[in-house]
Each structure stands twice: as C-alpha cells, then as structure tokens.
C-alpha atoms as a PDB file:
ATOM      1  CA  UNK A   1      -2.317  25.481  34.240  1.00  0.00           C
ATOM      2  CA  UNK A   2      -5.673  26.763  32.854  1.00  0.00           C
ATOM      3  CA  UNK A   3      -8.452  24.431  32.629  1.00  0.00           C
ATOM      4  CA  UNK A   4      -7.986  21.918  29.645  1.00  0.00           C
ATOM      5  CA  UNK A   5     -11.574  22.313  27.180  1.00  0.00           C
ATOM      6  CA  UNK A   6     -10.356  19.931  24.727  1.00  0.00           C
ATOM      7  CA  UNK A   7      -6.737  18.190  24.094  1.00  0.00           C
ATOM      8  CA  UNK A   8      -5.435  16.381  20.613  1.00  0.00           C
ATOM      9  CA  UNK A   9      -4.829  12.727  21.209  1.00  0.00           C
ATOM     10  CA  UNK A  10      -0.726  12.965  18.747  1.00  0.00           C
ATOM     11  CA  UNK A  11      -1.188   9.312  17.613  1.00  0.00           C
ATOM     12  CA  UNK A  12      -2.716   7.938  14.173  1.00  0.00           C
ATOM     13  CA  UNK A  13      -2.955   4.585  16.141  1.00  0.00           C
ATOM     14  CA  UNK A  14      -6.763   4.239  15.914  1.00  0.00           C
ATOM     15  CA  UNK A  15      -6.118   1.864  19.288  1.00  0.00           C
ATOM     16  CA  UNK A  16      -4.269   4.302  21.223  1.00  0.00           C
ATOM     17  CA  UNK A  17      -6.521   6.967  20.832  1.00  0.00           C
ATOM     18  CA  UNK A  18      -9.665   4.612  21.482  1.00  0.00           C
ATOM     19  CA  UNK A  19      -7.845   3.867  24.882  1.00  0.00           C
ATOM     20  CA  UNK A  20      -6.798   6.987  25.621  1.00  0.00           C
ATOM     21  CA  UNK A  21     -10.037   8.752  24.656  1.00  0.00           C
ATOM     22  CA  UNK A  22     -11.900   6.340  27.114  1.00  0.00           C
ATOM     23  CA  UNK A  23      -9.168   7.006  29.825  1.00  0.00           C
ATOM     24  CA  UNK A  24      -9.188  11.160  30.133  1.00  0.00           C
ATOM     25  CA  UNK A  25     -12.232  13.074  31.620  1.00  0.00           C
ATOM     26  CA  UNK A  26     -15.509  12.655  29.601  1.00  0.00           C
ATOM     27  CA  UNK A  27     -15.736  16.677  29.325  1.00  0.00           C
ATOM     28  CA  UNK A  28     -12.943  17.037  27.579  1.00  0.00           C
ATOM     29  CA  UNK A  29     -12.969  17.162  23.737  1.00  0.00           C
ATOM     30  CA  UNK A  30     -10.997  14.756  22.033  1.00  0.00           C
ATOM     31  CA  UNK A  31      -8.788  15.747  18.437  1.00  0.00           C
ATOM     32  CA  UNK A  32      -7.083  13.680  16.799  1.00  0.00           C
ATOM     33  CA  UNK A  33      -4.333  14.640  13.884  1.00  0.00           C
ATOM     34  CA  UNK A  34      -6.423  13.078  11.147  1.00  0.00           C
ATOM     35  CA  UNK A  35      -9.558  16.240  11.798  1.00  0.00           C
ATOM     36  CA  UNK A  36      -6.751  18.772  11.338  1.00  0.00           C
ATOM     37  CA  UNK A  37      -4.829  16.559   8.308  1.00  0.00           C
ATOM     38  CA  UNK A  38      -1.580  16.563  10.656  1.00  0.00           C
ATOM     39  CA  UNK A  39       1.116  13.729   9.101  1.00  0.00           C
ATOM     40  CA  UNK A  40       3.097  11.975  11.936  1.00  0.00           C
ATOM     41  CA  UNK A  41       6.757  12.727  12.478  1.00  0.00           C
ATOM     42  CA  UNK A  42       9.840  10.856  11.998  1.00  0.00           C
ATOM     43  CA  UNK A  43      10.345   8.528  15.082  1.00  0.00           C
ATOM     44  CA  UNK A  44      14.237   9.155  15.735  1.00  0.00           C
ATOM     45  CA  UNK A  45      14.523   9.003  19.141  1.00  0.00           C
ATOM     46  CA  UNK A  46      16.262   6.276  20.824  1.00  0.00           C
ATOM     47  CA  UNK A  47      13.602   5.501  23.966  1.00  0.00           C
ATOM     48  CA  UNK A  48      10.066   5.548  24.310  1.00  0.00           C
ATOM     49  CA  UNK A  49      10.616   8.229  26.371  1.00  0.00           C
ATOM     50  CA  UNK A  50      12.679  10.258  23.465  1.00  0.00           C
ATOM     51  CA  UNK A  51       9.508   9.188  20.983  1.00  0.00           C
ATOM     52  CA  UNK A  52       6.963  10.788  22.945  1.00  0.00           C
ATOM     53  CA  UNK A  53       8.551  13.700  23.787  1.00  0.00           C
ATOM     54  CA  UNK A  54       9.325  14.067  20.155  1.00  0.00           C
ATOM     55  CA  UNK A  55       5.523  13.019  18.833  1.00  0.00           C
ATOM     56  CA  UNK A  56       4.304  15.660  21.745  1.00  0.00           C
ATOM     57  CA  UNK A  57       5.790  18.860  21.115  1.00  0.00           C
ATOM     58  CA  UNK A  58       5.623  18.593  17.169  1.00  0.00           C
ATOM     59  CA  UNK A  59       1.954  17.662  17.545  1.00  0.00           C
ATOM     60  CA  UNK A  60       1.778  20.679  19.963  1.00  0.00           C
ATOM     61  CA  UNK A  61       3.323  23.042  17.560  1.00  0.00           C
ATOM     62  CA  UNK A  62       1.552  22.116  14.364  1.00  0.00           C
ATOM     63  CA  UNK A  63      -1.890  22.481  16.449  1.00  0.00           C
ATOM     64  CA  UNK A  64      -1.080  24.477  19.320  1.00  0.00           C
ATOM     65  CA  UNK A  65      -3.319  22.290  21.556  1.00  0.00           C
ATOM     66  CA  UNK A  66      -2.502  20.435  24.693  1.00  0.00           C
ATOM     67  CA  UNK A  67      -1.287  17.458  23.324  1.00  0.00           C
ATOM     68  CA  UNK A  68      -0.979  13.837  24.294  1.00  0.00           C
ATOM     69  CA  UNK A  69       1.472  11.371  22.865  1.00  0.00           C
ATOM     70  CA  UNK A  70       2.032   8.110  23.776  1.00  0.00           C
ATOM     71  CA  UNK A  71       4.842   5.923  22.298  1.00  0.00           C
ATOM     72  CA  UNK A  72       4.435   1.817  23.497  1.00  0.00           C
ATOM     73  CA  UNK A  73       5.490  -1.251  22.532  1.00  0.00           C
ATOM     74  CA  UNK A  74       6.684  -4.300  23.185  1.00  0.00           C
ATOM     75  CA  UNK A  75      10.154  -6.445  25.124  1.00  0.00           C
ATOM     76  CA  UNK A  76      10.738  -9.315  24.660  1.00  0.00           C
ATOM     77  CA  UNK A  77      13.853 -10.953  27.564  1.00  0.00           C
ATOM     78  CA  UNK A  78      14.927 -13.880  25.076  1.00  0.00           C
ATOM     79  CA  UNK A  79      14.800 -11.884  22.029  1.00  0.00           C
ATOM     80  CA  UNK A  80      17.468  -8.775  23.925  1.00  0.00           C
ATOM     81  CA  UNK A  81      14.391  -6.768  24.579  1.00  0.00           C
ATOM     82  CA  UNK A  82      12.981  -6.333  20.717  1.00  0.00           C
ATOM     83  CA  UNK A  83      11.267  -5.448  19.115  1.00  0.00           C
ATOM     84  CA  UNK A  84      10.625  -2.691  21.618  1.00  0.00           C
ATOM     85  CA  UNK A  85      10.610   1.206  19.791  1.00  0.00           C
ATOM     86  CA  UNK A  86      10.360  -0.298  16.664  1.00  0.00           C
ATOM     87  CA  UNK A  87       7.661  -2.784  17.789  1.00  0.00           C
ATOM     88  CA  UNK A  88       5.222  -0.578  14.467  1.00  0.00           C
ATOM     89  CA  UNK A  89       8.196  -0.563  12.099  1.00  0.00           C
ATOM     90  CA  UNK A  90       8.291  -4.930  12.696  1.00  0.00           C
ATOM     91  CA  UNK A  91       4.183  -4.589  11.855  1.00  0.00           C
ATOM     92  CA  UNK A  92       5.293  -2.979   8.776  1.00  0.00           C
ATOM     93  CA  UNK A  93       8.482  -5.414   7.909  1.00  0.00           C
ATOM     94  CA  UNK A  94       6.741  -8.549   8.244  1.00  0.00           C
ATOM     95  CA  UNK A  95       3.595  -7.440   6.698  1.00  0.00           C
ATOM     96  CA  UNK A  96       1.745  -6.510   9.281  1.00  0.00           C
ATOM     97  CA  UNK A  97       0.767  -7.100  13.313  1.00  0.00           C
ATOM     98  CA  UNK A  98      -0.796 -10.625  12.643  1.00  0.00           C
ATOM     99  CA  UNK A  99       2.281 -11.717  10.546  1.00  0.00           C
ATOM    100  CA  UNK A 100       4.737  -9.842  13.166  1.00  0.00           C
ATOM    101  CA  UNK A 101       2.965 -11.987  16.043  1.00  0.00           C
ATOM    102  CA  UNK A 102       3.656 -15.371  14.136  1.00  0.00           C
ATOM    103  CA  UNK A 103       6.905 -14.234  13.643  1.00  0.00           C
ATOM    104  CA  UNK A 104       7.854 -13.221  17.449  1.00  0.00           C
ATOM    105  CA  UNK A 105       6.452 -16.737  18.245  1.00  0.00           C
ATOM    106  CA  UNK A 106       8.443 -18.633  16.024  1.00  0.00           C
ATOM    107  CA  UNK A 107      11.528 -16.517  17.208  1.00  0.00           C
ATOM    108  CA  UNK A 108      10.405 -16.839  20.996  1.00  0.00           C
ATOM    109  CA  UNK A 109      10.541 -20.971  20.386  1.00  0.00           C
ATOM    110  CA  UNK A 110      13.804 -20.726  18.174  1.00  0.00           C
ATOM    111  CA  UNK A 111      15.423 -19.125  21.172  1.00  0.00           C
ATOM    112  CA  UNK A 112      14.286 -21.673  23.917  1.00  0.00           C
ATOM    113  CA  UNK A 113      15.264 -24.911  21.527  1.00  0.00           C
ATOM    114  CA  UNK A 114      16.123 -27.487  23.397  1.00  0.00           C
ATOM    115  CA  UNK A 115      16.079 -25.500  26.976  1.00  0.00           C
ATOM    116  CA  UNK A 116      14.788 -27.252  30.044  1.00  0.00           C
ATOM    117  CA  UNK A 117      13.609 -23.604  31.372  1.00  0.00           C
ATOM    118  CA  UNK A 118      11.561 -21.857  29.390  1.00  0.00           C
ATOM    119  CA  UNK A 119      12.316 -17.824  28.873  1.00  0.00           C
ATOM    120  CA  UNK A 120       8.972 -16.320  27.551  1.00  0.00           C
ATOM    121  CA  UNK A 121       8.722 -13.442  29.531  1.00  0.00           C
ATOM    122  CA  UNK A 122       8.332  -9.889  28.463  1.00  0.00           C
ATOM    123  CA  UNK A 123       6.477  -6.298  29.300  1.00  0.00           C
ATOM    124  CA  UNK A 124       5.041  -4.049  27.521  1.00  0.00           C
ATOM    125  CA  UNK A 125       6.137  -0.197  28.257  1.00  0.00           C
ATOM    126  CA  UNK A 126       4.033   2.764  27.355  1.00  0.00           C
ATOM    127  CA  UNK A 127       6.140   6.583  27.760  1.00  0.00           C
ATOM    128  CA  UNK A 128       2.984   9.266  27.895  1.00  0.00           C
ATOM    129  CA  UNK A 129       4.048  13.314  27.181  1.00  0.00           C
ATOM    130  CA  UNK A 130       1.507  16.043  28.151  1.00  0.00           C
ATOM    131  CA  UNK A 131       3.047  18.854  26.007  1.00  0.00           C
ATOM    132  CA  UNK A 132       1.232  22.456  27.192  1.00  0.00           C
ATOM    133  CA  UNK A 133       3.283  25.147  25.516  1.00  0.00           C
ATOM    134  CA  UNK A 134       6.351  24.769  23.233  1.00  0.00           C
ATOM    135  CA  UNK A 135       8.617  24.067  25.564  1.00  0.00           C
ATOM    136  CA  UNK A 136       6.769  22.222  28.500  1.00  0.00           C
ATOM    137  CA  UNK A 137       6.434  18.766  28.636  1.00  0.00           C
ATOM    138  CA  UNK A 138       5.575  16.244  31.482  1.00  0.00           C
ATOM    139  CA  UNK A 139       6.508  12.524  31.018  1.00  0.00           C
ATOM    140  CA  UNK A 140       5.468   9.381  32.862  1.00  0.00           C
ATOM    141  CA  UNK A 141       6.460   5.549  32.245  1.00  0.00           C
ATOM    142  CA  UNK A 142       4.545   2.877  32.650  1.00  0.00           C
ATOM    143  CA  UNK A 143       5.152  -0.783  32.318  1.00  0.00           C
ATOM    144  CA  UNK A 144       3.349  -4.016  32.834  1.00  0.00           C
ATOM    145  CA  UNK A 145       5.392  -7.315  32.844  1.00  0.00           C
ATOM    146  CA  UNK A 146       3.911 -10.899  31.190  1.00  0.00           C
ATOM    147  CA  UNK A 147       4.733 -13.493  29.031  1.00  0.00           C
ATOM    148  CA  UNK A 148       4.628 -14.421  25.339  1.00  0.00           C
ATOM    149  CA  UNK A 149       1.851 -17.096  24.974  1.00  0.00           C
ATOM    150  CA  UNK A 150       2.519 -19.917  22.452  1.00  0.00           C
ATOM    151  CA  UNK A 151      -0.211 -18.938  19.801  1.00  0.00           C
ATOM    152  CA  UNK A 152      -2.272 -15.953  18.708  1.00  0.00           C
ATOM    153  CA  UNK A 153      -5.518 -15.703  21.126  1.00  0.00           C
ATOM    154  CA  UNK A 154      -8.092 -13.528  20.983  1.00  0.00           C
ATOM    155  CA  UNK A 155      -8.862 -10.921  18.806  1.00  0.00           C
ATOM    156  CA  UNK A 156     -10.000  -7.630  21.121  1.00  0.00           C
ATOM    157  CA  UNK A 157      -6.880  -6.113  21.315  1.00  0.00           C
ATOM    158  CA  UNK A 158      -4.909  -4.160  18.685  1.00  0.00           C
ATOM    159  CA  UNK A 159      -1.087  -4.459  17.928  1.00  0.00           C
ATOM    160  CA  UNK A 160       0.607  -7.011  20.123  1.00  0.00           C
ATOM    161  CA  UNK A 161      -1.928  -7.558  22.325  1.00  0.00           C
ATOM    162  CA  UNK A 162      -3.011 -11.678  21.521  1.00  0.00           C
ATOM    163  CA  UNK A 163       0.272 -12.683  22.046  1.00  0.00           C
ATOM    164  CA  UNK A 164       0.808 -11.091  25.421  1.00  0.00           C
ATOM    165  CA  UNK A 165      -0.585 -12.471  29.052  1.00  0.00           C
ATOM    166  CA  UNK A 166       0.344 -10.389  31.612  1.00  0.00           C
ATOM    167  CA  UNK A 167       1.677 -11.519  35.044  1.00  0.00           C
ATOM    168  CA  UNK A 168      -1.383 -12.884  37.168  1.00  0.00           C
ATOM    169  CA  UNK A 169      -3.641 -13.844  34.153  1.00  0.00           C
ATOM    170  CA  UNK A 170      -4.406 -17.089  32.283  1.00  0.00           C
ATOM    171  CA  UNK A 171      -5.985 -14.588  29.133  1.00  0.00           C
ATOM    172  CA  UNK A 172      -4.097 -12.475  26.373  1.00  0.00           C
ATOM    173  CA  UNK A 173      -4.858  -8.672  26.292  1.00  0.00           C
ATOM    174  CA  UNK A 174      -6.085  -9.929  23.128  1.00  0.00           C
ATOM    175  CA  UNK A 175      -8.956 -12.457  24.737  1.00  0.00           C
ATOM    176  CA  UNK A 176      -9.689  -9.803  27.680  1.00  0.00           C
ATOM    177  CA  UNK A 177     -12.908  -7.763  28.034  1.00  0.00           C
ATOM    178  CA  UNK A 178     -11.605  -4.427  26.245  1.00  0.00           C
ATOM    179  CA  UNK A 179     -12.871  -1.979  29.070  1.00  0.00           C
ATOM    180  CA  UNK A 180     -11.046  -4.527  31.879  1.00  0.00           C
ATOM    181  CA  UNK A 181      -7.922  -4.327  30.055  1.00  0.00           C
ATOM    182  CA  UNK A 182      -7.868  -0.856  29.252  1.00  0.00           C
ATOM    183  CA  UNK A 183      -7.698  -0.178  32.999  1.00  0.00           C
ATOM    184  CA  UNK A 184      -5.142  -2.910  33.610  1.00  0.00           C
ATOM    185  CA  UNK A 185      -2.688  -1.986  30.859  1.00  0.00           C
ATOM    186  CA  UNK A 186       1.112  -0.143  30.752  1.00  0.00           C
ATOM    187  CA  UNK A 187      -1.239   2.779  28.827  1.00  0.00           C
ATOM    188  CA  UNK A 188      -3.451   3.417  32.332  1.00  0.00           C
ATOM    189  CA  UNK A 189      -0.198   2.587  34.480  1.00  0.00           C
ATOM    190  CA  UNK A 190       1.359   5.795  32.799  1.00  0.00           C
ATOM    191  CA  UNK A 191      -2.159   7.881  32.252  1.00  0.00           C
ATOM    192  CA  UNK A 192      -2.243   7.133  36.216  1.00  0.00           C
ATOM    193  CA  UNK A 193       0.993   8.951  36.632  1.00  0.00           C
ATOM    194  CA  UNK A 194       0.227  11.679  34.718  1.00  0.00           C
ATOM    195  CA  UNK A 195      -3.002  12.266  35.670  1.00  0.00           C
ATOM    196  CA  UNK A 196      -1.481  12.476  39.627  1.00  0.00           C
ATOM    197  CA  UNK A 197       0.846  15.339  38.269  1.00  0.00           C
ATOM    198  CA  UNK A 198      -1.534  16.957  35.644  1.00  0.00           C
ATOM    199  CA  UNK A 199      -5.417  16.925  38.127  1.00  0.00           C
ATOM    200  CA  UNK A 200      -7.400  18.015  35.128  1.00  0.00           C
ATOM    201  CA  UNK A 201      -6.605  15.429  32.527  1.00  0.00           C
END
C-alpha cells in the first residue's frame, strides 16, 4: 500500500473526528466530509461492523481518498444491549444526547426495581473500516466494558460518554482528562488494531 499523504476522517461526528484526528500520525492530513460538502449515508446495516463498512466505501467513492469510518455506540446488559447501532438515532428521538442520557438512567433504574443485585453494566463498541480502493476494506472491533453511573457527570466527553465508567475507574469518560481517555477508549482499542494491520496510519 503506497504511503498515505492525507486520509478523510467519513464521520460528521465533530467528536469522532477530534479523536481520531489526535489518534493517526501527525503527518498525515486530515479531511473531513464537511471541506468537500459530502452528506452522510443511510445507516442500514445491521452491526457496527455492517455501518462502517457501509460509511467507508461510500465515503471512499464520493472522494476517492483513503477513508476512515468509525461506527460506535453504546450496550446496555439490562436494557437487551440498546441502544447500541442506533445509540445517534435515540440522541435524535429523545431530543438529544443530554435528554437520551436521562432517559437511559431512568430506564437503567426501571429495570433493577426492587432487585437486590444491581445490573448496570454495559460497553461501549467502536467497528473502524480503512477503505483504500473500491473494493478493499480492513475492519477491526474494539470494545471496552463499564457500567452505567446513576447521574450525568462530567462534561468532557461527547455522546454517551458522562454516563459511562469503565471497568477499573471511579470517573465517567465524561469527567476524564480528554487526552487520557482518548487513549483508553473502544475508539483507540480498534485504531490499535488497525494500525497493527495498516503500519502507516
């Protein structure tokens, strides 16, 4: 593969591409669809896996760039793993991520009424896709496991982050140092991956 000189970051998740911008090498130049006025695609795959594949390639076609797509979000155990692909599409339902959050809460207490063990746990999972020609792709999962904490804290994070602490920590994404958690995260558990398969990212 020929030496990547700049790549296009297929999100319009200002978030993602501040994490992923920090995580590739500092020579390469970073796109994103909103310089080249690229709309994002329909979402119809069934997986984050499907999702970023999807988000990939069309990125990669409408630009013909090496491309880098991530689709994320979050599981929740008691809630049967939502809201999970369509973690964005709750954002939008209830409003948006703040209202989401005080809804997941509410719904994470609902479900543990009256139980004398507590179920709160729940990971996030992040599906990267390195598209570098129309039909090439390379995929890599990664997935960080935590629990839902009772309120909203902290406000560093984007999306779901204030209402997850993962395993091993007493703070919310949302309450961590951004740069700590950026290298902690499902997003750099994946990037790892990826970057062990694709040396020049």
């Amino acid at each position: 593969m020929k030496k990547i000189k700049e790549i296009l970051i297929g999100t319009h998740n200002k978030g993602k591409i501040k994490e992923i911008s920090y995580l590739l090498n500092k020579k390469i130049k970073k796109i994103t669809p909103f310089q080249l006025n690229i709309k994002s695609p329909k979402e119809t795959g069934k997986s984050f896996k499907s999702n970023s594949v999807l988000k990939a390639k069309y990125f990669f076609n409408k630009s013909n760039l090496f491309t880098l797509s991530d689709d994320s979000g979050l599981c929740i155990d008691c809630l049967n793993n939502k809201p999970g692909i369509y973690s964005a599409r709750w954002a939008e339902k209830y409003g948006n991520f703040n209202k989401a959050m005080v809804k997941i809460i509410s719904m994470v207490k609902q479900k543990n009424k009256n139980k004398k063990i507590k179920n709160t746990k729940a990971k996030f999972i992040c599906s990267l896709t390195f598209s570098y020609s129309a039909t090439k792709s390379i995929t890599t999962i990664g997935i960080i496991h935590g629990n839902i904490s009772e309120k909203i804290l902290g406000k560093n994070g984007f999306g779901y982050d204030s209402i997850f602490v993962p395993t091993g920590s007493k703070k919310t994404f949302g309450q961590m140092n951004k740069k700590k958690k950026i290298l902690i995260d499902h997003r750099f558990i994946a990037f790892k991956k990826l970057k062990n398969k694709v040396n020049i990212l």
